[in-house]
N, C-alpha and C. Protein backbone atom coordinates (compact mmCIF):
# COMPACT_ATOMS: atom_id res chain seq x y z
N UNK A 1 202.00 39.75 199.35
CA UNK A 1 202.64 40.31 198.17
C UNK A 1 201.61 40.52 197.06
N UNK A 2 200.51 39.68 197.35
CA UNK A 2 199.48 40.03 196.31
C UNK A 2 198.99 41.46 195.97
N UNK A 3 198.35 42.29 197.02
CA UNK A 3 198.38 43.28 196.75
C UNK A 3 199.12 44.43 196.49
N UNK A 4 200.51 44.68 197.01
CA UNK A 4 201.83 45.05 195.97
C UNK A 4 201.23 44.94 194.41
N UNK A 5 201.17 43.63 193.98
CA UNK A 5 201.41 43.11 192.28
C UNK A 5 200.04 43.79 192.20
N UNK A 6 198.98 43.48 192.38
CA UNK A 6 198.08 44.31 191.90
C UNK A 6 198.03 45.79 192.10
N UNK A 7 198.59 46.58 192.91
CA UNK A 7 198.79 48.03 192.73
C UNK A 7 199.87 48.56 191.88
N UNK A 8 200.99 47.76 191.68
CA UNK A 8 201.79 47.61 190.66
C UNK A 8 201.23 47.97 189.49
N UNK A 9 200.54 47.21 189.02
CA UNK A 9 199.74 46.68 188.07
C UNK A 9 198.62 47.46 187.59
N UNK A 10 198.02 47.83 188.49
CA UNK A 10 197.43 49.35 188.80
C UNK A 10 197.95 50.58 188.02
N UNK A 11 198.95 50.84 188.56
CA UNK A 11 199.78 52.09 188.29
C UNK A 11 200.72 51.78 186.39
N UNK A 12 201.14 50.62 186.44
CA UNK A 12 201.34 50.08 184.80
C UNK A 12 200.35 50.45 183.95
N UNK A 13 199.12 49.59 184.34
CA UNK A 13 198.15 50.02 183.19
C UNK A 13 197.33 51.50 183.28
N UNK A 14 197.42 52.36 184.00
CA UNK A 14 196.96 53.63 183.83
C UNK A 14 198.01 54.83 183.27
N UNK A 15 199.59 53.97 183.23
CA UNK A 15 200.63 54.66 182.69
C UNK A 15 201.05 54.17 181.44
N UNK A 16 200.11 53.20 180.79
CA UNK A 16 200.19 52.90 179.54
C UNK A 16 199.63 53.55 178.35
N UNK A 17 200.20 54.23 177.58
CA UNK A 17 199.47 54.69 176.59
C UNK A 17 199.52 54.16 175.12
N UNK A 18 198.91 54.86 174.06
CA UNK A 18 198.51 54.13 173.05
C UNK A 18 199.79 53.33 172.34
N UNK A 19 199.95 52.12 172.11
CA UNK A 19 200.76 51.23 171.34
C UNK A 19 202.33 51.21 172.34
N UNK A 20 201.58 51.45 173.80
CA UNK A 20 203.26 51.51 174.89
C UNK A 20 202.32 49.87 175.72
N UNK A 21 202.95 49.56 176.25
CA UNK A 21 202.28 48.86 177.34
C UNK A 21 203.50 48.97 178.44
N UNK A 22 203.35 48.83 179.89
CA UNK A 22 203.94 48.95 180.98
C UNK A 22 203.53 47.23 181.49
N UNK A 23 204.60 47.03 182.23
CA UNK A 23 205.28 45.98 182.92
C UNK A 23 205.86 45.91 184.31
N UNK A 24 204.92 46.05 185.41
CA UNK A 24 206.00 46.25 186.61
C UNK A 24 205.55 44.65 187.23
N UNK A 25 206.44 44.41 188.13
CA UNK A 25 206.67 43.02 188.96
C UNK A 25 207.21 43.30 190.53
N UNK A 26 206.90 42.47 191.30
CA UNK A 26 208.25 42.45 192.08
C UNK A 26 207.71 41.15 192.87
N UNK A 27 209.54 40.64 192.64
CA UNK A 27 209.34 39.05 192.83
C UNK A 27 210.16 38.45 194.10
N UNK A 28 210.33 37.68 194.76
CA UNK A 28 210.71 36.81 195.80
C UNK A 28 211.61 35.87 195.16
N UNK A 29 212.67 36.78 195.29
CA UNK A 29 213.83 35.64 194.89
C UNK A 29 214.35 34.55 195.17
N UNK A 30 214.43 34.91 196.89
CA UNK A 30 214.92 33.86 197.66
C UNK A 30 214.42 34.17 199.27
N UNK A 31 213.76 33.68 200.18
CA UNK A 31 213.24 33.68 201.12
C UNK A 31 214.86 33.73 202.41
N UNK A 32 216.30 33.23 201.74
CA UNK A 32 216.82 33.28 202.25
C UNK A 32 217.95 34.40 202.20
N UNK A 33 218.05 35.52 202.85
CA UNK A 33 218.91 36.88 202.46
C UNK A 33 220.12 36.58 202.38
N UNK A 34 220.97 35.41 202.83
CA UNK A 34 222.40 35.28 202.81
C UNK A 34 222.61 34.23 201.46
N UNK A 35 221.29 34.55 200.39
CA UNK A 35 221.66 33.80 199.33
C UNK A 35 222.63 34.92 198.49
N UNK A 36 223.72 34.59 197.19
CA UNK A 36 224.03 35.21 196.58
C UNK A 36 223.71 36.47 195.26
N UNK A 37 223.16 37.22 195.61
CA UNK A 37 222.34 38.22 195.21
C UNK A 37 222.66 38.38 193.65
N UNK A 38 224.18 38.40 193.29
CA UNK A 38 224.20 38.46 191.83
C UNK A 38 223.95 37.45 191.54
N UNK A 39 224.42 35.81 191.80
CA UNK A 39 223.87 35.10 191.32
C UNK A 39 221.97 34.76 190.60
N UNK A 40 221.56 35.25 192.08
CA UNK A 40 220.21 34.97 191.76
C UNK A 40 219.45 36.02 191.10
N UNK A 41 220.14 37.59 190.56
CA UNK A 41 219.76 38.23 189.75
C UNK A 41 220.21 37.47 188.44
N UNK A 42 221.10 37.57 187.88
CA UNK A 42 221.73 36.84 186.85
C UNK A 42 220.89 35.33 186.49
N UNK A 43 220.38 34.59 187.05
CA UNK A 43 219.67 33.39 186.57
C UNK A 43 218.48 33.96 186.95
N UNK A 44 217.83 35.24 187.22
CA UNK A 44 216.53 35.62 186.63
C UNK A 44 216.55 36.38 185.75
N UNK A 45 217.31 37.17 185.19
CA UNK A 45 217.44 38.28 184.04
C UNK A 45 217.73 37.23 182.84
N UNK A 46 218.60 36.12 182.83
CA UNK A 46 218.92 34.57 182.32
C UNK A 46 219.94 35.17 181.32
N UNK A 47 220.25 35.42 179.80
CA UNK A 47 221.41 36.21 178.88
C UNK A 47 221.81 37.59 179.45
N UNK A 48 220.78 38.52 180.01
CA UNK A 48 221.55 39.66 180.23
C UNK A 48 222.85 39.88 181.02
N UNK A 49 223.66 40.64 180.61
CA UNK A 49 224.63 41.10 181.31
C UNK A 49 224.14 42.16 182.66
N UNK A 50 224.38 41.61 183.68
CA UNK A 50 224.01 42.73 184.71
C UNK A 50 224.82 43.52 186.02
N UNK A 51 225.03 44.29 185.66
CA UNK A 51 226.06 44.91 186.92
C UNK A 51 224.98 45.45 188.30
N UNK A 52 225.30 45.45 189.38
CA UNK A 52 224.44 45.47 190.58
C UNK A 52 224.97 46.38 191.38
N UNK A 53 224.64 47.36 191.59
CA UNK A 53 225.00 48.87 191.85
C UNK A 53 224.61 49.46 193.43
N UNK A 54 225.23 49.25 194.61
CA UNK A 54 224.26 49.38 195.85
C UNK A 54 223.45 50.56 196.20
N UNK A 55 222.81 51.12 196.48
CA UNK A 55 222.51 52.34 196.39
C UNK A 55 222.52 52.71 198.32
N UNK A 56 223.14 53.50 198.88
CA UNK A 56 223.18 54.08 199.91
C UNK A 56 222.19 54.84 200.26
N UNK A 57 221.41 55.90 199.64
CA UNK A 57 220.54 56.50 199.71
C UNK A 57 219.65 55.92 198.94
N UNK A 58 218.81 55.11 199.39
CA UNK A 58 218.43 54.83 197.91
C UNK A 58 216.45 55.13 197.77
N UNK A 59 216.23 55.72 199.12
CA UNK A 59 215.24 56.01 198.66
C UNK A 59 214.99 57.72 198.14
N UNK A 60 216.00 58.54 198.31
CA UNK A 60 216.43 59.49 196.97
C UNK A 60 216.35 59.15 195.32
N UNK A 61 217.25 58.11 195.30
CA UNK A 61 217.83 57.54 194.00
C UNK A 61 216.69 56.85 193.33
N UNK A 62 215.83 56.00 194.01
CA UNK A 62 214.94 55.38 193.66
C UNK A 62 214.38 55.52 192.82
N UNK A 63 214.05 55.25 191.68
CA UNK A 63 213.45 55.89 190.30
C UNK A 63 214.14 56.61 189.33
N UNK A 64 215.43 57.41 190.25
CA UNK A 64 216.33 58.02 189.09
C UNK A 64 217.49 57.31 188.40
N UNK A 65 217.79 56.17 188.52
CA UNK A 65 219.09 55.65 188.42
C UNK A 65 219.47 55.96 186.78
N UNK A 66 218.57 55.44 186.14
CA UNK A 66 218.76 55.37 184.73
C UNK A 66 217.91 56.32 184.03
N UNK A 67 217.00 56.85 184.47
CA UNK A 67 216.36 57.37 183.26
C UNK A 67 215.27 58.68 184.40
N UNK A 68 216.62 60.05 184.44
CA UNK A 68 216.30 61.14 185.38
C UNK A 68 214.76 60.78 185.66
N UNK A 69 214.05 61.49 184.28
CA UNK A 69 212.50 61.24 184.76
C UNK A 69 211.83 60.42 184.20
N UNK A 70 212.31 59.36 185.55
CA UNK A 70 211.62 58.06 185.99
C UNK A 70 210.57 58.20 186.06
N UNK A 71 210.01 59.14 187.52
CA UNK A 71 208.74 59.32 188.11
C UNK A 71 207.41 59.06 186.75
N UNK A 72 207.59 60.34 186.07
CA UNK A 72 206.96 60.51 185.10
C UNK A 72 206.60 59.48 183.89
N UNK A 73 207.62 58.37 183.87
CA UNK A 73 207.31 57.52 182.92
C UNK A 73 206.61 56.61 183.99
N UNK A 74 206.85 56.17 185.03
CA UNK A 74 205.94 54.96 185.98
C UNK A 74 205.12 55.23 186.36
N UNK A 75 205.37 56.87 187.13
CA UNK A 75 203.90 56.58 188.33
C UNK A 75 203.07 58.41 187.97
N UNK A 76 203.24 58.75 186.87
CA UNK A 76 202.70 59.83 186.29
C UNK A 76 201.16 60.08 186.53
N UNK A 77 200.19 58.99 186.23
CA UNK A 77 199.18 59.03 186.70
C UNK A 77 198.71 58.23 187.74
N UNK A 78 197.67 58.47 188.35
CA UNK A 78 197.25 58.25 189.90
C UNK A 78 196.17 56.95 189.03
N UNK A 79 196.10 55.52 189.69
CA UNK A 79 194.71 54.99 189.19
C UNK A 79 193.48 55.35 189.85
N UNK A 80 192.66 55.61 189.74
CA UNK A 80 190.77 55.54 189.78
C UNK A 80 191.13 54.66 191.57
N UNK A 81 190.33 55.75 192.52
CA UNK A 81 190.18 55.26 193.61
C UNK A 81 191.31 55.04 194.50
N UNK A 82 192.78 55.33 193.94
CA UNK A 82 193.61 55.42 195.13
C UNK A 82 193.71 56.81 195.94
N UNK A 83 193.87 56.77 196.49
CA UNK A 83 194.06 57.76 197.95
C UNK A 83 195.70 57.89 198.39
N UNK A 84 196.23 58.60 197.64
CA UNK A 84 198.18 58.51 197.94
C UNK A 84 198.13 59.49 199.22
N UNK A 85 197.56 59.88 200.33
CA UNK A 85 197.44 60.64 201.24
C UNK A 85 198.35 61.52 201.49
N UNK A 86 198.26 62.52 200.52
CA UNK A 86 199.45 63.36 200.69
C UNK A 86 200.51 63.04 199.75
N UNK A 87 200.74 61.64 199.61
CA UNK A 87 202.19 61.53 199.26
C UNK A 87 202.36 61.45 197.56
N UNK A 88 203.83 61.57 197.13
CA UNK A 88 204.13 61.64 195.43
C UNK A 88 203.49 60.06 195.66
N UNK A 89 203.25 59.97 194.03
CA UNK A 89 203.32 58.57 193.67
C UNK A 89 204.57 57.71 194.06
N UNK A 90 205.82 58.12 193.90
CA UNK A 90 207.29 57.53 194.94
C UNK A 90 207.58 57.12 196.00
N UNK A 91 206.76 58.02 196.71
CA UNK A 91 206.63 57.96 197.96
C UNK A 91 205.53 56.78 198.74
N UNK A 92 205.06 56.85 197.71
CA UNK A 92 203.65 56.07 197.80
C UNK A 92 204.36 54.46 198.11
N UNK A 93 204.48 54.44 196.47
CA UNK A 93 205.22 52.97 196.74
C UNK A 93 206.61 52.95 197.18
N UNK A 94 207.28 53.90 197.83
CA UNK A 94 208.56 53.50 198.56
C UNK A 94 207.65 52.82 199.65
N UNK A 95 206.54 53.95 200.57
CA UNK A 95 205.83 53.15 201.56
C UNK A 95 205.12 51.84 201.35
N UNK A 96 204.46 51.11 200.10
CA UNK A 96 203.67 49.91 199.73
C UNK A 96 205.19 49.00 200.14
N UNK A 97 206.63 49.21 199.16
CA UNK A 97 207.56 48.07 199.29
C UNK A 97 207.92 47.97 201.25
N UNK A 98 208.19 49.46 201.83
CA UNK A 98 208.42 49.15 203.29
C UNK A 98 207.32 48.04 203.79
N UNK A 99 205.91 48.41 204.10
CA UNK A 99 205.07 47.81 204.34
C UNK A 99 205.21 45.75 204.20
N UNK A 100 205.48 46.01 202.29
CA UNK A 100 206.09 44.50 202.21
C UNK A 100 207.00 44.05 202.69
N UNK A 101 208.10 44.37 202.96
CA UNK A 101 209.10 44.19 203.79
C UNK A 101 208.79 43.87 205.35
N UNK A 102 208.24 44.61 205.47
CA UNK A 102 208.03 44.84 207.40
C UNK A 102 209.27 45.57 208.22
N UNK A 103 209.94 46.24 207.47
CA UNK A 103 210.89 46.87 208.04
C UNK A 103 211.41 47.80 207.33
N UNK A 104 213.06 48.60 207.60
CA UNK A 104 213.98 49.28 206.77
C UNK A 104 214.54 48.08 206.39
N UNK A 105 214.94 48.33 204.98
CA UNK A 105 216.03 47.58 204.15
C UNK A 105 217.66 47.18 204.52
N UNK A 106 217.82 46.55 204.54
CA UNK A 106 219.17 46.00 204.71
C UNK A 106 220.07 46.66 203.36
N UNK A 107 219.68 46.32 202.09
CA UNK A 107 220.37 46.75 201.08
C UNK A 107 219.71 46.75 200.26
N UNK A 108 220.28 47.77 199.25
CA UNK A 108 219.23 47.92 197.96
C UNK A 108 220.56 48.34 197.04
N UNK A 109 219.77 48.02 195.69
CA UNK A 109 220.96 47.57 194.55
C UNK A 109 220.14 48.33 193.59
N UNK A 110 220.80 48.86 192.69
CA UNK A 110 220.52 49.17 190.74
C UNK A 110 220.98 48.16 190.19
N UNK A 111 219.99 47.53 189.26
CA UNK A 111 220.44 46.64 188.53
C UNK A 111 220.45 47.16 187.08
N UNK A 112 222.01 47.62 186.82
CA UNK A 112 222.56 47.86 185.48
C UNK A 112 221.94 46.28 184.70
N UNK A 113 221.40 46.74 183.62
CA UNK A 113 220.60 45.96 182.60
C UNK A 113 221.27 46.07 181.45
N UNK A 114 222.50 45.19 180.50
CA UNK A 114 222.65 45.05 179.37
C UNK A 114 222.16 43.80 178.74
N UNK A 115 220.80 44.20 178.10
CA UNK A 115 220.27 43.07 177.23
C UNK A 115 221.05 42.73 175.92
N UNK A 116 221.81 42.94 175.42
CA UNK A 116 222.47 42.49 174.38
C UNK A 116 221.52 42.51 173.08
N UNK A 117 220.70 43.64 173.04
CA UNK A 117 219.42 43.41 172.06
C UNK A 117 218.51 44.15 172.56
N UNK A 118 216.63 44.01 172.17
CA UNK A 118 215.62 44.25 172.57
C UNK A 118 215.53 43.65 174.12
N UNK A 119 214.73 44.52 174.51
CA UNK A 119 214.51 44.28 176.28
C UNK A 119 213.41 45.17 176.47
N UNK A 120 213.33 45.97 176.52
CA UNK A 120 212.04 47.37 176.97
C UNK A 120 212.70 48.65 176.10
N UNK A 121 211.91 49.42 176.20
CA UNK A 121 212.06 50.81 175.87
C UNK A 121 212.97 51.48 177.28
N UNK A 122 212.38 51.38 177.95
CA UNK A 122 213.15 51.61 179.02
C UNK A 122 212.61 50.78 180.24
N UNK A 123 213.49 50.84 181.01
CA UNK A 123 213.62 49.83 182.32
C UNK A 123 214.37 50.37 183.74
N UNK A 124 213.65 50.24 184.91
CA UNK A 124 214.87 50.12 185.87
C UNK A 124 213.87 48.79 186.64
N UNK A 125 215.24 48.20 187.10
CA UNK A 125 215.43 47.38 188.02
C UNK A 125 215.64 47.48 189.14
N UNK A 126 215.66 46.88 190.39
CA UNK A 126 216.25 46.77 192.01
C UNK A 126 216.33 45.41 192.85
N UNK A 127 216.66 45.48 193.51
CA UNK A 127 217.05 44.06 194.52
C UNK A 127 216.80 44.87 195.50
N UNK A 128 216.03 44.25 196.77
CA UNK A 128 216.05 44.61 197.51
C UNK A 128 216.15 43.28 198.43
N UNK A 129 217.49 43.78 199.64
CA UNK A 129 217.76 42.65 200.64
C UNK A 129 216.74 42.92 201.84
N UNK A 130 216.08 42.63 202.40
CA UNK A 130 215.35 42.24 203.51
C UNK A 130 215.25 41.38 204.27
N UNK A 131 215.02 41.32 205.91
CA UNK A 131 215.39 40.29 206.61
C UNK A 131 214.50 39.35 206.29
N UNK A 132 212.71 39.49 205.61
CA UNK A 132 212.38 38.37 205.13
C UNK A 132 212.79 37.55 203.72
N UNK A 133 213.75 38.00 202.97
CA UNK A 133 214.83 37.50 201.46
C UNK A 133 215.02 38.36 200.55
N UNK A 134 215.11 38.29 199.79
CA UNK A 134 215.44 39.02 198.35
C UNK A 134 214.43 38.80 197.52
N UNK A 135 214.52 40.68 197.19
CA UNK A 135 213.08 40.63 196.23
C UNK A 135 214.08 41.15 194.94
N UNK A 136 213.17 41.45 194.00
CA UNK A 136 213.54 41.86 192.66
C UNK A 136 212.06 42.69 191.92
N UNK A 137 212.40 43.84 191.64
CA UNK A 137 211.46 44.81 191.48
C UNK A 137 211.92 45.51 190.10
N UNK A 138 210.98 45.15 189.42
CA UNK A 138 211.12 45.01 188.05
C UNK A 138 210.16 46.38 186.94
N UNK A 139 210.47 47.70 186.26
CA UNK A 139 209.76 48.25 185.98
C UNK A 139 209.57 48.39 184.75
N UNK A 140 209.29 48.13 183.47
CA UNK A 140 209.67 48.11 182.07
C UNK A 140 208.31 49.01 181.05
N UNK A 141 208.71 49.55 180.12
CA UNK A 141 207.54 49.84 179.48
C UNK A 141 208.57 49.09 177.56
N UNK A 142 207.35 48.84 177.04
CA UNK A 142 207.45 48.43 175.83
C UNK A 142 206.03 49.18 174.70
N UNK A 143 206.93 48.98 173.75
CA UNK A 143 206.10 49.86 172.45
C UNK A 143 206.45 48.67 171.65
């Protein structure tokens, strides 16, 4: 998963611009998939209100849930030395999360985000169920 977070991380700070900073994650919720998924979103988001949205298609949807152009705010620029072979930046990391996974997804979720306040400028969230547990994939930019 290390290298995920650092290409993550990658793609954040070359999509950061002046007085924005970017924030992406994606975390290991639970190693066990038949744990309770809202629960364990909800005691990581901790006050937010969160509704959990499945997505059927979801590597269509992926990036669009909340904020049409997604693409453009996350993965707009390419960092120094990657090689996306062909593919969108989306595509890119739809293939980095398969890879982490080791498979197709079992389920994948939108996580409706009501912070009750400050939280990001904008944000999308996901859960993703996999037969190795539940991840949580986290994208935020702040000014």
């Amino acid at each position: 998963m290390k290298t995920i977070h650092e290409i993550l991380q990658d793609f954040a700070e070359v999509n950061a611009f002046r007085q924005v900073s970017n924030y992406y994650e994606l975390v290991l919720l639970s190693s066990n998939k038949q744990d309770d998924i809202y629960k364990l979103t909800k005691d990581f988001t901790k006050e937010d209100n969160v509704e959990l949205i499945q997505l059927k298609d979801w590597k269509e949807k992926f990036l669009f849930c909340e904020y049409p152009d997604g693409i453009e705010y996350w993965f707009r620029n390419i960092p120094k030395g990657y090689e996306l072979n062909g593919l969108t930046p989306k595509l890119y990391i739809i293939e980095l999360l398969l890879t982490e996974f080791e498979q197709e997804l079992c389920e994948v979720y939108w996580v409706r985000v009501d912070a009750k306040g400050y939280y990001a400028c904008s944000s999308e969230e996901y859960i993703f169920k996999a037969k190795k547990g539940i991840y949580f994939l986290s994208l935020q930019v702040h000014d």
